[in-house]
Protein backbone atom coordinates (compact mmCIF):
# COMPACT_ATOMS: atom_id res chain seq x y z
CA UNK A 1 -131.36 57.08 -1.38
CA UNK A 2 -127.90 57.96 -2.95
CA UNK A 3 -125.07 57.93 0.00
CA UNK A 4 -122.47 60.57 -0.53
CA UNK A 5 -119.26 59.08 -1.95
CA UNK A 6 -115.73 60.35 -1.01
CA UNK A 7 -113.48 59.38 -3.78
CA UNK A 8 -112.49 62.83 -5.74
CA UNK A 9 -114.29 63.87 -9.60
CA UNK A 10 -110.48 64.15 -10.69
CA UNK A 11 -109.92 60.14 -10.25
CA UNK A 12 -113.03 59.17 -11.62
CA UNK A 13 -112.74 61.68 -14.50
CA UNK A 14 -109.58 59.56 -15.86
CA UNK A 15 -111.29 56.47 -17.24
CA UNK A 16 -113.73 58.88 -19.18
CA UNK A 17 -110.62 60.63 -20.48
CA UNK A 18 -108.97 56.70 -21.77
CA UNK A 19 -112.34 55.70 -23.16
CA UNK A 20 -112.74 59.63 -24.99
CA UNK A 21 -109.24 58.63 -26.65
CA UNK A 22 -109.86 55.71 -28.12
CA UNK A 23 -113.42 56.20 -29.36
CA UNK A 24 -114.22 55.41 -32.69
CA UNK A 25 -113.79 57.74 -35.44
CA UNK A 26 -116.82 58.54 -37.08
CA UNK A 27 -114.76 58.29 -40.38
CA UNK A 28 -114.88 54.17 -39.76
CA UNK A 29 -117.71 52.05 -41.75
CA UNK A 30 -120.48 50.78 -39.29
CA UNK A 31 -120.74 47.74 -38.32
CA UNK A 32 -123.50 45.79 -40.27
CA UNK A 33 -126.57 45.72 -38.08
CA UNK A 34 -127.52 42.56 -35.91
CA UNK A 35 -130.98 42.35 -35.51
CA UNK A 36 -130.09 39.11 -33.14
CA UNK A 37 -128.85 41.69 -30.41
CA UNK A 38 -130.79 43.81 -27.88
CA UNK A 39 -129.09 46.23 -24.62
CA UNK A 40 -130.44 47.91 -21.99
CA UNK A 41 -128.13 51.09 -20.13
CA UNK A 42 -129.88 52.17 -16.72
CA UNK A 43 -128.21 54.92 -16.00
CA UNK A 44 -128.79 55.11 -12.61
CA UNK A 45 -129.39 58.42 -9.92
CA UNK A 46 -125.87 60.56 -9.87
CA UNK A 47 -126.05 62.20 -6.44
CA UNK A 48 -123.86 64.53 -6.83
CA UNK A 49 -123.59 66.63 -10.20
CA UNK A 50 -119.99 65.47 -10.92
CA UNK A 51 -120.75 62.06 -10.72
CA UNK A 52 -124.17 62.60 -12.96
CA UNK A 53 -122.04 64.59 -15.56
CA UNK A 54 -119.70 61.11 -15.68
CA UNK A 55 -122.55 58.69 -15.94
CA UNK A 56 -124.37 60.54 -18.56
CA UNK A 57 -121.13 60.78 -20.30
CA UNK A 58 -120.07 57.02 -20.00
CA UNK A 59 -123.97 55.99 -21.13
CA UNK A 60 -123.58 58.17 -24.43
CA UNK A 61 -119.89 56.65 -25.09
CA UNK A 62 -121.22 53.04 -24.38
CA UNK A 63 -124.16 53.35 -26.47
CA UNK A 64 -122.11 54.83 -29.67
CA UNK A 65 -119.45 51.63 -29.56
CA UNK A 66 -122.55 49.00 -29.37
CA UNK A 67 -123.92 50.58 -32.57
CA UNK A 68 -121.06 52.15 -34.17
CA UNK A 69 -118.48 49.32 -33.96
CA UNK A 70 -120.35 46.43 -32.79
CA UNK A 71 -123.33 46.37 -34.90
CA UNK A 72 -126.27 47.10 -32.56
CA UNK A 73 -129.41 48.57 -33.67
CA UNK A 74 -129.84 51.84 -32.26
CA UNK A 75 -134.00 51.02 -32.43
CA UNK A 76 -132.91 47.91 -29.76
CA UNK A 77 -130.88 49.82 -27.73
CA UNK A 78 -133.06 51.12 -24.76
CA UNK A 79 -131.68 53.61 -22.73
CA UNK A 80 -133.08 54.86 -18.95
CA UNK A 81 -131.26 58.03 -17.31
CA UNK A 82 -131.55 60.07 -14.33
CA UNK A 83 -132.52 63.16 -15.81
CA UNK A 84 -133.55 62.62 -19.94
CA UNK A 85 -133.50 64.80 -22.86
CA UNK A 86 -134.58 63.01 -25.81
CA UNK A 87 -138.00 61.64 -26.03
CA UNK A 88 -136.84 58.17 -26.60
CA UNK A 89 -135.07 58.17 -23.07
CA UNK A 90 -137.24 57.15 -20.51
CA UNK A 91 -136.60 58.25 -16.60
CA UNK A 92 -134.57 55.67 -14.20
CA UNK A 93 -137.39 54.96 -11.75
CA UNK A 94 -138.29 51.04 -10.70
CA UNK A 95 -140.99 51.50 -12.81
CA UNK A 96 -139.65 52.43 -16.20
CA UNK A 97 -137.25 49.54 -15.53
CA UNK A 98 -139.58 46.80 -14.99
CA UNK A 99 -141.89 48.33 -18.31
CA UNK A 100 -138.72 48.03 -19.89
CA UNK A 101 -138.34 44.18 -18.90
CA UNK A 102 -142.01 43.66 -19.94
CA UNK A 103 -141.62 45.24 -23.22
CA UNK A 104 -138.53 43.08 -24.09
CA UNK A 105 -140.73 39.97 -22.94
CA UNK A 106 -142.67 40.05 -25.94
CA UNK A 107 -139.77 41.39 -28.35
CA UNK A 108 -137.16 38.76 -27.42
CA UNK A 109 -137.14 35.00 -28.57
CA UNK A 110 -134.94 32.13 -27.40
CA UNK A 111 -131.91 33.09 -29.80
CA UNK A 112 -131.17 36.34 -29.06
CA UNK A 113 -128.99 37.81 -27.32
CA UNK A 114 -129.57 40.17 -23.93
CA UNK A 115 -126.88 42.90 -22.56
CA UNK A 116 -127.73 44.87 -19.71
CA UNK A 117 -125.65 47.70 -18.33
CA UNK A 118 -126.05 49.30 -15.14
CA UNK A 119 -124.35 52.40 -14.85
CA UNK A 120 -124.67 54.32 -11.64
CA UNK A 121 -123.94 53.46 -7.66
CA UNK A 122 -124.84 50.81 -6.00
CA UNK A 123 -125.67 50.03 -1.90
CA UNK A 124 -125.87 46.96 0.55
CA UNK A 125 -126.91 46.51 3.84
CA UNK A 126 -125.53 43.26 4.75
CA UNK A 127 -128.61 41.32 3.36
CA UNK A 128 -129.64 42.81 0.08
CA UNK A 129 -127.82 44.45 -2.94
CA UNK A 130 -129.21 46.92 -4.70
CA UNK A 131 -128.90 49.36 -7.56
CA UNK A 132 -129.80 52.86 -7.04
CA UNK A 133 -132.38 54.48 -9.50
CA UNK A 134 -134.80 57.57 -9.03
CA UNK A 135 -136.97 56.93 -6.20
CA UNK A 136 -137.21 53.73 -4.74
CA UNK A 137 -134.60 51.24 -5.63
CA UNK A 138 -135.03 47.66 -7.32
CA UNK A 139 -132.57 45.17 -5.05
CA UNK A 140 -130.89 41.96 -7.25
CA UNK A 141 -133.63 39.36 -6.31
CA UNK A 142 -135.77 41.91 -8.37
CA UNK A 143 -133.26 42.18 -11.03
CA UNK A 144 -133.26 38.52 -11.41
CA UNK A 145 -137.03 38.16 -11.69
CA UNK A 146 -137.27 40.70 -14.15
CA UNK A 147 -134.69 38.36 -16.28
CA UNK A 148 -135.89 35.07 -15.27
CA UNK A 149 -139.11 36.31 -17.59
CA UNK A 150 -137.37 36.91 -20.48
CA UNK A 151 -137.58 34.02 -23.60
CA UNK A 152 -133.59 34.46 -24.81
CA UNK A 153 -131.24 31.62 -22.98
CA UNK A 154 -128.04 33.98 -23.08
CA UNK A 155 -128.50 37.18 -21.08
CA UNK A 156 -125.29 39.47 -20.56
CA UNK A 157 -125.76 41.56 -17.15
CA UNK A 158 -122.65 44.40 -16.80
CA UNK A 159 -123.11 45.90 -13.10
CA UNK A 160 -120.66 48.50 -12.78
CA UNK A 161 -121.56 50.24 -10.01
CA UNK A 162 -120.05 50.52 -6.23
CA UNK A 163 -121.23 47.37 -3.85
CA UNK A 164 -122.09 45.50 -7.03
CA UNK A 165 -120.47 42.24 -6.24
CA UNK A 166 -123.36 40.60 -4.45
CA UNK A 167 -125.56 40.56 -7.77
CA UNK A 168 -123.46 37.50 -8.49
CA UNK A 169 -125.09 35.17 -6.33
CA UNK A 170 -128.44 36.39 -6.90
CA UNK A 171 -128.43 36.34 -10.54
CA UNK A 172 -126.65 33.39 -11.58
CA UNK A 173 -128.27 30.94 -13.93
CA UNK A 174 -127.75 28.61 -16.32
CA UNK A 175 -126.46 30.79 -20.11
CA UNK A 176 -126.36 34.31 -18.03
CA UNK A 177 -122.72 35.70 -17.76
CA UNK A 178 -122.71 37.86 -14.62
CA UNK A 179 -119.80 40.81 -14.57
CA UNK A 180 -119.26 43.09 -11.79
CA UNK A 181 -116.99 45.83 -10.65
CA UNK A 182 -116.72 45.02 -7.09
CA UNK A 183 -116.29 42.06 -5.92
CA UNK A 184 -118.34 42.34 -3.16
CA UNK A 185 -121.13 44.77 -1.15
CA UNK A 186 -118.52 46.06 0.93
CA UNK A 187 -116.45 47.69 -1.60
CA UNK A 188 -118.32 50.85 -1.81
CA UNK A 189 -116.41 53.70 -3.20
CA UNK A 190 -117.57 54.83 -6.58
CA UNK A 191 -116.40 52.68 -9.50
CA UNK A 192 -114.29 53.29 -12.76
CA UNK A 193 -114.79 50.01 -14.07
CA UNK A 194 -117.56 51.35 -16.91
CA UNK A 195 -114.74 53.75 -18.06
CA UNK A 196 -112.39 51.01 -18.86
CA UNK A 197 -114.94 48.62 -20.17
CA UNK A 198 -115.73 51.24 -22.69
CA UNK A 199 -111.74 51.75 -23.61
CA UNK A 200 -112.09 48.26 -23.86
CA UNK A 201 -114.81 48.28 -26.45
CA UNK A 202 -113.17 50.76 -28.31
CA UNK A 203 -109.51 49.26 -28.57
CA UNK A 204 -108.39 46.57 -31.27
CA UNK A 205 -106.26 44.65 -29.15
CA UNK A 206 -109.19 43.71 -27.12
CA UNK A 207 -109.02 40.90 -28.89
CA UNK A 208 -106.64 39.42 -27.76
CA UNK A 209 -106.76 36.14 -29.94
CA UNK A 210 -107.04 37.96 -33.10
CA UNK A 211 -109.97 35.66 -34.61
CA UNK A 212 -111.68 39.14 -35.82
CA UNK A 213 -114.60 39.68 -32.28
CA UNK A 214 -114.16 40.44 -29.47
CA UNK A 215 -115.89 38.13 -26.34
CA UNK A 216 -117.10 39.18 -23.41
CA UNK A 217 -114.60 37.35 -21.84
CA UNK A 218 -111.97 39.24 -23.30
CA UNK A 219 -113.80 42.97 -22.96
CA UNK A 220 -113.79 41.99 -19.34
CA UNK A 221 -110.00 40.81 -18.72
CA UNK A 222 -108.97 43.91 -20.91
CA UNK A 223 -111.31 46.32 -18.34
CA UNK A 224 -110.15 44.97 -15.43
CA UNK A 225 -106.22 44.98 -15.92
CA UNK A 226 -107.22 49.01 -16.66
CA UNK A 227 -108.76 49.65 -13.41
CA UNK A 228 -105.64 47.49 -11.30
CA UNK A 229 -102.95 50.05 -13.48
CA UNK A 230 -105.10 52.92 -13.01
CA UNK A 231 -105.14 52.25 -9.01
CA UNK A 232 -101.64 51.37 -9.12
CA UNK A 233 -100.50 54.12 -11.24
CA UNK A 234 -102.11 56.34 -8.78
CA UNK A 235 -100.34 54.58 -5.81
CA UNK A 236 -103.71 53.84 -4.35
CA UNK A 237 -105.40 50.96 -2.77
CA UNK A 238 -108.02 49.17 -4.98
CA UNK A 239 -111.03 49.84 -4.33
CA UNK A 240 -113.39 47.61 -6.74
CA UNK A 241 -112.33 44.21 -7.80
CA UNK A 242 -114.42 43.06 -10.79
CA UNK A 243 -115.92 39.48 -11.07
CA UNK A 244 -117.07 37.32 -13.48
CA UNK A 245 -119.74 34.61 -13.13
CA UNK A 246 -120.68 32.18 -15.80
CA UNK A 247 -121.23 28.88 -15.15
CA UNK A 248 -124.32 29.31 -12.56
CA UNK A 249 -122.47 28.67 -8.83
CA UNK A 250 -122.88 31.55 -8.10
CA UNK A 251 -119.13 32.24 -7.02
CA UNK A 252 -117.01 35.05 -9.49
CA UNK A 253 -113.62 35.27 -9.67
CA UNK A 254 -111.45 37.99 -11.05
CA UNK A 255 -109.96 35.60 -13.68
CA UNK A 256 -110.38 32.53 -15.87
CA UNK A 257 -110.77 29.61 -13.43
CA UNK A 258 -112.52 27.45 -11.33
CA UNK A 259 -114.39 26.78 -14.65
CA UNK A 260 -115.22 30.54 -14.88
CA UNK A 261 -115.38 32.15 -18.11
CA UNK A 262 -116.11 29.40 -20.81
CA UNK A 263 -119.53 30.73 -21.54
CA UNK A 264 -117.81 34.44 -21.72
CA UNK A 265 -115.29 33.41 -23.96
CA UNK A 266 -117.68 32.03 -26.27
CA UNK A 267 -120.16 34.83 -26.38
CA UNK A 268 -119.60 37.75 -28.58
CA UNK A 269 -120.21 41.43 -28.53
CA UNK A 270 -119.99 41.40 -32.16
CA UNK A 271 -121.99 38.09 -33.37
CA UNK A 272 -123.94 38.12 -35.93
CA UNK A 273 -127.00 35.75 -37.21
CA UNK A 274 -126.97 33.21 -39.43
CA UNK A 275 -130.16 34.70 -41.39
CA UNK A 276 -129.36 38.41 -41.11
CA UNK A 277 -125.51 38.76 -41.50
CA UNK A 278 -124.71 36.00 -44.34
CA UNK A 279 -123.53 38.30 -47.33
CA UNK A 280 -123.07 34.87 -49.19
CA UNK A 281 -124.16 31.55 -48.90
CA UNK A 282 -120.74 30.33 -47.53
CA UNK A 283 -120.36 32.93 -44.74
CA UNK A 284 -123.81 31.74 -43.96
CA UNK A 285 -122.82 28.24 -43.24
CA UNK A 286 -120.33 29.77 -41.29
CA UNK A 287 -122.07 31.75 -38.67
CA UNK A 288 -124.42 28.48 -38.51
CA UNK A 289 -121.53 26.35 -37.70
CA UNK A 290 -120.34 28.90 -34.99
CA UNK A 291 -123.89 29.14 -33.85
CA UNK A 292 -123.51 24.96 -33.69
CA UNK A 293 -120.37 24.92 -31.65
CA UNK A 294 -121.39 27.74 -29.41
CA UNK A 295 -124.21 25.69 -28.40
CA UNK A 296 -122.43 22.97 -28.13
CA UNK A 297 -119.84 25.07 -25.67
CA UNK A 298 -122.60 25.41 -23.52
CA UNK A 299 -124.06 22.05 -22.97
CA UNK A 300 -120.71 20.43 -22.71
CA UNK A 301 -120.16 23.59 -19.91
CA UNK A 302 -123.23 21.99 -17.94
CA UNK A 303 -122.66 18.91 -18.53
CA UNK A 304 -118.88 19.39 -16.46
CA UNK A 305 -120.00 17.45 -12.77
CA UNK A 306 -120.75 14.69 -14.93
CA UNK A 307 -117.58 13.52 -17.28
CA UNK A 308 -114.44 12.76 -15.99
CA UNK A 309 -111.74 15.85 -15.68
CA UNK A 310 -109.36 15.15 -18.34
CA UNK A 311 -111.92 14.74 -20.72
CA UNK A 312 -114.47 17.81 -20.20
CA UNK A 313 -110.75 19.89 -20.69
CA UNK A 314 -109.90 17.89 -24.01
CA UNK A 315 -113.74 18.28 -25.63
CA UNK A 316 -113.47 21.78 -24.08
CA UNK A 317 -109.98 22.76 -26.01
CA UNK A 318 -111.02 20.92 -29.38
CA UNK A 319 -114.63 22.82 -29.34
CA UNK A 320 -112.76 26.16 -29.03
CA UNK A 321 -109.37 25.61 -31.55
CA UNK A 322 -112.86 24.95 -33.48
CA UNK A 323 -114.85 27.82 -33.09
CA UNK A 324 -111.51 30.08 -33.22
CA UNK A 325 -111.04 28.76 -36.92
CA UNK A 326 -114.37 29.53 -37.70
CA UNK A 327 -114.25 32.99 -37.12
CA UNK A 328 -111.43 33.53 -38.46
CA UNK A 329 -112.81 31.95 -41.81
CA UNK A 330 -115.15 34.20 -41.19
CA UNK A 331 -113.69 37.18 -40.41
CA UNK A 332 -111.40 36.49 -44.24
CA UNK A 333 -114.45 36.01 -46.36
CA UNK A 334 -115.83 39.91 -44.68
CA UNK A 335 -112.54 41.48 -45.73
């Protein structure tokens, strides 16, 4: 059941209104597709009309930057909503989530690439989290079944709704980044994290180290310093605190630390595969050698309890001065 949420339809209008400005023109060339990438936006029971006139609105702005500037295939982008128009939208229920999930078992292999975006409100009630849908809700522990079935080892999960913060612990795992706009179940007014993450999708110096893509890691800093000037612009209280958890604790954190946000920083909206986005034979080698070190990212990221300190931080700053040249070779040989 949806609870009634008091923040006002003028606040929560204003991320809508940053993300509107900065959308991309149509006038821009696509991105080249990326058959290597698949997303799934629940959009997730409104309540109240305002709030459903938002979330339909943020779902149709977040799906046009995946395929318009980040090369997503519009045929791999499945979309659930409260109340659908076009055929291809299927309703927000449990059960059109978990068919979802079992569809996407079969498409999926071990090399692709999983992002799932929950757009809606959330509830907890002090010993489960859960996201609410039409009808009866599916709680995190479900969540994390439904994912724990898929093939892929890297699996994006965006949970931007209110009381969101307790998916962390129940869907960490070993190459799944974990973002969410609260930073725990308690923090229950309705969000505005999905507007900024969508400004943040949309804006060019996202990327904040120039090498040409954007990372999760830095679509999620970029969000969340929105939301803490859009509260403090206001002269209100926060009410969400997003989190990030990549390395499998467990435990987010609103920034880069506690060796939080490796995996996130080397995981791209915008990657491409070696096979499918190669124009030439060098650009090819490339992507393969940024598929290599990416890899390599990871297992040196679980392999941290076990090296000494100074050492995991030394490998850890070579592999990425790496991968940063990489894509920026790559990046020259697109232009």
């Amino acid at each position: 059941m949806v609870r009634r949420y008091i923040m006002s339809f003028i606040l929560i209008m204003l991320p809508a209104c940053v993300a509107c400005a900065q959308t991309v023109s149509p006038q821009k060339k696509l991105a080249p597709l990326d058959p290597n990438k698949f997303a799934v936006i629940i959009n997730g029971a409104g309540g109240e009309p305002a709030y459903a006139k938002q979330f339909e609105e943020w779902t149709s702005q977040l799906s046009s930057v995946l395929t318009e500037r980040f090369g997503f295939d519009s045929k791999q982008i499945k979309v659930l909503t409260e109340k659908p128009v076009d055929p291809s939208v299927s309703r927000a229920t449990a059960e059109e989530v978990k068919r979802t999930f079992a569809v996407l078992k079969s498409q999926l292999d071990a090399n692709n690439i999983l992002f799932v975006f929950l757009i809606g409100h959330g509830s907890f009630d002090g010993k489960e989290s859960k996201f609410n849908l039409v009808g009866p809700d599916l709680s995190a522990s479900e969540y994390n079944v439904l994912l724990s079935s898929l093939p892929t080892r890297r699996v994006v999960v965006f949970n931007m709704a209110s009381a969101s913060g307790e998916f962390v612990k129940s869907l960490a795992a070993k190459g799944r980044i974990v973002i969410t706009a609260t930073r725990n179940g308690q923090e229950t007014n309705a969000t505005r994290f999905t507007g900024f993450l969508i400004a943040a999708l949309n804006a060019p110096d996202a990327d904040t180290d120039q090498d040409g893509h954007t990372s999760v890691l830095e679509a999620f800093t970029y969000a969340n310093r929105l939301t803490a000037e859009f509260y403090k612009r206001a002269g209100r209280l926060a009410t969400e605190h997003a989190l990030l958890e990549d390395n499998g604790d467990g435990v987010g954190h609103e920034k880069v630390e506690a060796g939080e946000g490796l995996l996130a920083r080397a995981t791209y909206l915008d990657s491409l595969s070696g096979d499918d986005a190669a124009a030439t034979a060098a650009t090819g080698r490339l992507i393969k050698e940024r598929s290599r070190l990416e890899g390599e990212i990871e297992q040196w990221i679980a392999h941290k309890a076990s090296v000494p300190e100074t050492e995991y931080e030394a490998t850890l700053e070579r592999l990425f001065i790496e991968l940063a040249k990489v894509n920026r070779s790559i990046k020259q040989a697109g232009s």
